[in-house]
Protein backbone atom coordinates (compact mmCIF):
# COMPACT_ATOMS: atom_id res chain seq x y z
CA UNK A 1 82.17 83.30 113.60
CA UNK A 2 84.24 85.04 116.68
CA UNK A 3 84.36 88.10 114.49
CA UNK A 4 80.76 88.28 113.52
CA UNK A 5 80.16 87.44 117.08
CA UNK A 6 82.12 90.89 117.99
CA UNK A 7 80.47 92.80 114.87
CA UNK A 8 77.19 93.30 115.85
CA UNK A 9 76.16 95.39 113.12
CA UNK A 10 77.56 93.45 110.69
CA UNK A 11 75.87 90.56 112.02
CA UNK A 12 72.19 92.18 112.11
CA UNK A 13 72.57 93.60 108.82
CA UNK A 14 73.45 90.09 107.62
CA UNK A 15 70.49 88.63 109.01
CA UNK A 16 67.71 91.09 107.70
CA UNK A 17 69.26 90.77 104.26
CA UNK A 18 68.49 87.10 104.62
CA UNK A 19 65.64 86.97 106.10
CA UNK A 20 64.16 90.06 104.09
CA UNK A 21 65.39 87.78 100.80
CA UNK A 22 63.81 84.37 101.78
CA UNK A 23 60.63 85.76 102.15
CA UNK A 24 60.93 87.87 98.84
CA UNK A 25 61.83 83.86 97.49
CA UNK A 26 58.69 82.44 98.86
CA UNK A 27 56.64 85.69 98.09
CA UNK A 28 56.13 87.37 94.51
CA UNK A 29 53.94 89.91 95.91
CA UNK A 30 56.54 91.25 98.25
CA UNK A 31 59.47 91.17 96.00
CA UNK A 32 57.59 93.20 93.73
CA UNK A 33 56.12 95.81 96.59
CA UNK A 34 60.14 96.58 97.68
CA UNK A 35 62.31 96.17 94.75
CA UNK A 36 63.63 99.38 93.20
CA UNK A 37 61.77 99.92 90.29
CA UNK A 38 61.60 103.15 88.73
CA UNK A 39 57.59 104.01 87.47
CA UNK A 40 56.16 103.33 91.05
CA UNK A 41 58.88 105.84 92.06
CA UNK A 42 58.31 108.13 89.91
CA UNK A 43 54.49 107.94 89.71
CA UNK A 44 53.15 107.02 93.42
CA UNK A 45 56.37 108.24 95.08
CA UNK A 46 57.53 105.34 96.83
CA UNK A 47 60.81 106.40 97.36
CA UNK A 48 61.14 104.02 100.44
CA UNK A 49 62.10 101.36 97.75
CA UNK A 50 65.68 102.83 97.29
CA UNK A 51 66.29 101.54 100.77
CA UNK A 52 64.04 98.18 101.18
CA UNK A 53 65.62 96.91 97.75
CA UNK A 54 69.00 96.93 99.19
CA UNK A 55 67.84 93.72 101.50
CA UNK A 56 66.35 91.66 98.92
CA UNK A 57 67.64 89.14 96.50
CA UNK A 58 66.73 88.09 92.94
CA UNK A 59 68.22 84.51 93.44
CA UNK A 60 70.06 82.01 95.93
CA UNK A 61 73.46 82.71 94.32
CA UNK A 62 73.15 86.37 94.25
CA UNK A 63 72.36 86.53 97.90
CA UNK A 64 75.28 84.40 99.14
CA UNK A 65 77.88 85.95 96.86
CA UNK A 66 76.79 89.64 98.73
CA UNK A 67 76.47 87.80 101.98
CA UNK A 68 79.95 86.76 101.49
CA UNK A 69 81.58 90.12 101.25
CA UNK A 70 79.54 91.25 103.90
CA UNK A 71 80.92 88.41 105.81
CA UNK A 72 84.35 89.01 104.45
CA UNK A 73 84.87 93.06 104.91
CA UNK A 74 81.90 94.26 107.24
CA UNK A 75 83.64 92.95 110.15
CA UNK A 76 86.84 95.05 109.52
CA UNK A 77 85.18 97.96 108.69
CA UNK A 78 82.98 98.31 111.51
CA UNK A 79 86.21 97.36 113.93
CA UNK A 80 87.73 100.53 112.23
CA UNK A 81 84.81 103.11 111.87
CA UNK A 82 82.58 101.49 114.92
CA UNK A 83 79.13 100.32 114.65
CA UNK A 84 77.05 103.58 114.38
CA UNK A 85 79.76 104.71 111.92
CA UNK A 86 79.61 101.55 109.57
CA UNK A 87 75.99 101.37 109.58
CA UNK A 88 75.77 105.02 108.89
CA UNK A 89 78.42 104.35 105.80
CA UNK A 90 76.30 101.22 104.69
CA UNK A 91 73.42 102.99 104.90
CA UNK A 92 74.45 105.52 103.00
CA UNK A 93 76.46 103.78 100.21
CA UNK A 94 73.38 101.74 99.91
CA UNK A 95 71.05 104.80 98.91
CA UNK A 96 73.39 105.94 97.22
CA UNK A 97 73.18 102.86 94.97
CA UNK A 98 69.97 102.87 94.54
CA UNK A 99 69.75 106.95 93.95
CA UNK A 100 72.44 106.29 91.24
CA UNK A 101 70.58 103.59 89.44
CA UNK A 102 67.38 105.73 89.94
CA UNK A 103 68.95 108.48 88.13
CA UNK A 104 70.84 106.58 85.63
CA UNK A 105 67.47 104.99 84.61
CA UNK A 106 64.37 107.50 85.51
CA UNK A 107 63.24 107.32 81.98
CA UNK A 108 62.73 103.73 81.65
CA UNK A 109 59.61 103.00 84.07
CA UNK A 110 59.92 99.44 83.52
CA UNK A 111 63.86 99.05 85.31
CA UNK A 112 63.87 96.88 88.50
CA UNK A 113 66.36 96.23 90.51
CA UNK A 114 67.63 94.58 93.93
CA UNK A 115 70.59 93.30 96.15
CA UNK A 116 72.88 94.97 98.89
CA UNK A 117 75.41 95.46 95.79
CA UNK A 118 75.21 99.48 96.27
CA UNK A 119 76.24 99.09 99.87
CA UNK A 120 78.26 96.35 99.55
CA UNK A 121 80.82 98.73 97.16
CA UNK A 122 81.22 101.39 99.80
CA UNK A 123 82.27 98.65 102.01
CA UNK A 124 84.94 97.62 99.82
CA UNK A 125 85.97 100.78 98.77
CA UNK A 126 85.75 101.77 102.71
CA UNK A 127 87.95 98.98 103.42
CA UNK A 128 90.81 99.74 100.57
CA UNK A 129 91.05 103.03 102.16
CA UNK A 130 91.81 101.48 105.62
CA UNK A 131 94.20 98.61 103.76
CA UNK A 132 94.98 100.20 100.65
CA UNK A 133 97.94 97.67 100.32
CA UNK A 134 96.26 94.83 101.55
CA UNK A 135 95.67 92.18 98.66
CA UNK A 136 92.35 91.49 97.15
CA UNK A 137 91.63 88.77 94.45
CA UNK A 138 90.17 90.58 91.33
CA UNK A 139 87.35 88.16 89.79
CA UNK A 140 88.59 85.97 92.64
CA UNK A 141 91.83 85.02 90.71
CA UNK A 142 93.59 88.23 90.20
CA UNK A 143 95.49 89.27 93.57
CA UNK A 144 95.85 93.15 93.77
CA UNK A 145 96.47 95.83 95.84
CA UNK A 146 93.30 97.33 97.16
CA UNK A 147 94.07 100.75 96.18
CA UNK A 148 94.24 99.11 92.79
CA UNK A 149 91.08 97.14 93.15
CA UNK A 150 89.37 100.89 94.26
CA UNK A 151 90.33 102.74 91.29
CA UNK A 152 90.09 99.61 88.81
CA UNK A 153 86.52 98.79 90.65
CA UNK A 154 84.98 102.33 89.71
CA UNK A 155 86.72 102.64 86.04
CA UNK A 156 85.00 99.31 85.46
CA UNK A 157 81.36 99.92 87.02
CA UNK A 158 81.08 103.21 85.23
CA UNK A 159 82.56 101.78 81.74
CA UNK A 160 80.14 98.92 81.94
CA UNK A 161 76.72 101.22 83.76
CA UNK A 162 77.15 102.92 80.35
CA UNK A 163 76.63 99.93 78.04
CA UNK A 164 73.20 99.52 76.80
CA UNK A 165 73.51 95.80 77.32
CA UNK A 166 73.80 95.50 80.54
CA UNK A 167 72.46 92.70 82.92
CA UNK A 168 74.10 93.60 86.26
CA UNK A 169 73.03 97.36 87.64
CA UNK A 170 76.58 97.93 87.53
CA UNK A 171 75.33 101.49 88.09
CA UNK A 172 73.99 100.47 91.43
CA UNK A 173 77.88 99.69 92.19
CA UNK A 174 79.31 102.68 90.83
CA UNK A 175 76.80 105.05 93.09
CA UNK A 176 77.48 102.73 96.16
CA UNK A 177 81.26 102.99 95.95
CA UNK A 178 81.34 107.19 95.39
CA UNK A 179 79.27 107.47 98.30
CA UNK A 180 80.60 105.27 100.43
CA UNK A 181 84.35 106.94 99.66
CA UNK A 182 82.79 109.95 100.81
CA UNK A 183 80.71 109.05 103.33
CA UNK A 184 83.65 107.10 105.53
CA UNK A 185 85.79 110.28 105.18
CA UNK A 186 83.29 112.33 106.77
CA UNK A 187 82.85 109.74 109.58
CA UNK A 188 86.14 109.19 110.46
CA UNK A 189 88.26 112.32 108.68
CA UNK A 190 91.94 111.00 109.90
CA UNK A 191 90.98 108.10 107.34
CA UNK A 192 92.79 110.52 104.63
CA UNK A 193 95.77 111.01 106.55
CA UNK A 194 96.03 107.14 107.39
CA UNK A 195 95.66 106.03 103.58
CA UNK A 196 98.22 108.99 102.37
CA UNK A 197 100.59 107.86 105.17
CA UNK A 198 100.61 104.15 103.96
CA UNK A 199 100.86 105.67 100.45
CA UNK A 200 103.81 107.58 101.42
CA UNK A 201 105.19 104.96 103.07
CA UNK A 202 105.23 102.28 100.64
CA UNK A 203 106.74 104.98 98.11
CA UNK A 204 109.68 105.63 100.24
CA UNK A 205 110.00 101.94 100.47
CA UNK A 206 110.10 101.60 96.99
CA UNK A 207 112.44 104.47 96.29
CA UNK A 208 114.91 103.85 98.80
C-alpha cells in the first residue's frame, strides 16, 4: 500500500480501470458504447474507443489479474520514468494496443475487444528494460530473467495474434509491448545505456 500511496499515477489509473469496469458489469449498454469494436470504428468513426476500452473489463477475473500487474510493476516504473512519463508510456502502449488489434482485425466488423492488456505489456516490457536481470515468473511458475521474459513475451504474442483460433487479443499485447519499448526510450533516452550497461555487466561477470 506505502508504494501505491507514493505512486500516484499508478494509483489513479488503478482506480478508473475499476471503477470504469464495475459499471461496464452492472451496465450492458455502456460496455457496448466503449469497447473496441471494429464496425462502429470504421463506420461512425468512433475512434475514442481505442482509448475508453483500455479501462474496461469483460469479467471479475480478467480485471484483477490486470489490476495485479498494475499493482505489481506500475509502481516501479513510474519511480523510474516519473509520473507524467509513465502515464505518457501507459497511455501510449495502451493505444497502441488497441491500434494494433484495430489493424490486425479492420476487416472483421464484428471483433470486440477490452482490458488494460495493451498497456499493461509496455509496462512490463518498460520494466525489463529498467531490471532486465531481475526475475519474473513465466505463467507464474517459470522464474526468468526479464530480458528473457521481453523477448519470449513478444515471440509468443505475435506467434499466437496470428492463429485464427484465438480467444485472447493477444494482438492487443503484441502492439502494447512495441510501443511501449519505444515509447519509454524516447521518455527517458539514458534507459538504453542503463539496460546495455547491465547487459555488459553481467557478460563480463560471466566471462571472467
Amino acid at each position: 500500500m506505502d508504494s501505491l500511496l507514493a505512486s500516484p499515477v499508478t494509483l489513479g489509473l488503478l482506480v478508473l480501470n475499476v471503477a470504469a469496469s464495475l459499471i461496464a458489469f452492472s451496465n450492458p449498454a455502456f460496455m457496448q458504447q466503449n469497447i473496441l469494436w471494429v464496425g462502429p470504428m470504421r463506420k461512425q468513426g468512433e475512434w475514442y474507443r481505442a482509448l475508453s476500452s483500455g479501462f474496461l473489463h469483460v469479467n471479475g477475473p480478467h480485471l484483477m489479474l490486470n489490476m495485479y500487474g498494475l499493482w505489481l510493476f506500475g509502481p516501479i516504473c513510474e519511480y523510474v520514468l516519473g509520473g507524467v512519463g509513465f502515464a505518457i508510456v501507459y497511455l501510449a502502449s495502451l493505444l497502441g494496443g488497441s491500434a494494433w488489434a484495430y489493424l490486425h482485425n479492420q476487416n472483421s466488423p464484428e471483433y470486440r475487444a477490452a482490458g488494460a492488456s495493451g498497456a499493461l505489456s509496455g509496462m512490463i516490457l518498460a520494466f525489463c528494460l529498467f531490471q532486465p536481470f531481475a526475475v519474473l515468473l513465466a505463467f507464474f511458475v517459470i522464474p526468468m530473467w526479464g530480458i528473457v521474459f521481453g523477448v519470449l513475451y513478444i515471440a509468443l504474442s505475435y506467434v499466437f495474434a496470428m492463429r485464427a483460433d484465438r480467444i485472447i487479443g493477444h494482438e492487443a499485447h503484441l502492439g502494447g509491448a512495441v510501443v511501449g519499448v519505444i515509447a519509454t526510450l524516447l521518455v527517458r533516452p539514458e534507459t538504453w545505456s542503463d539496460f546495455t550497461a547491465q547487459l555488459a555487466d553481467k557478460i563480463a561477470t560471466y566471462a571472467g
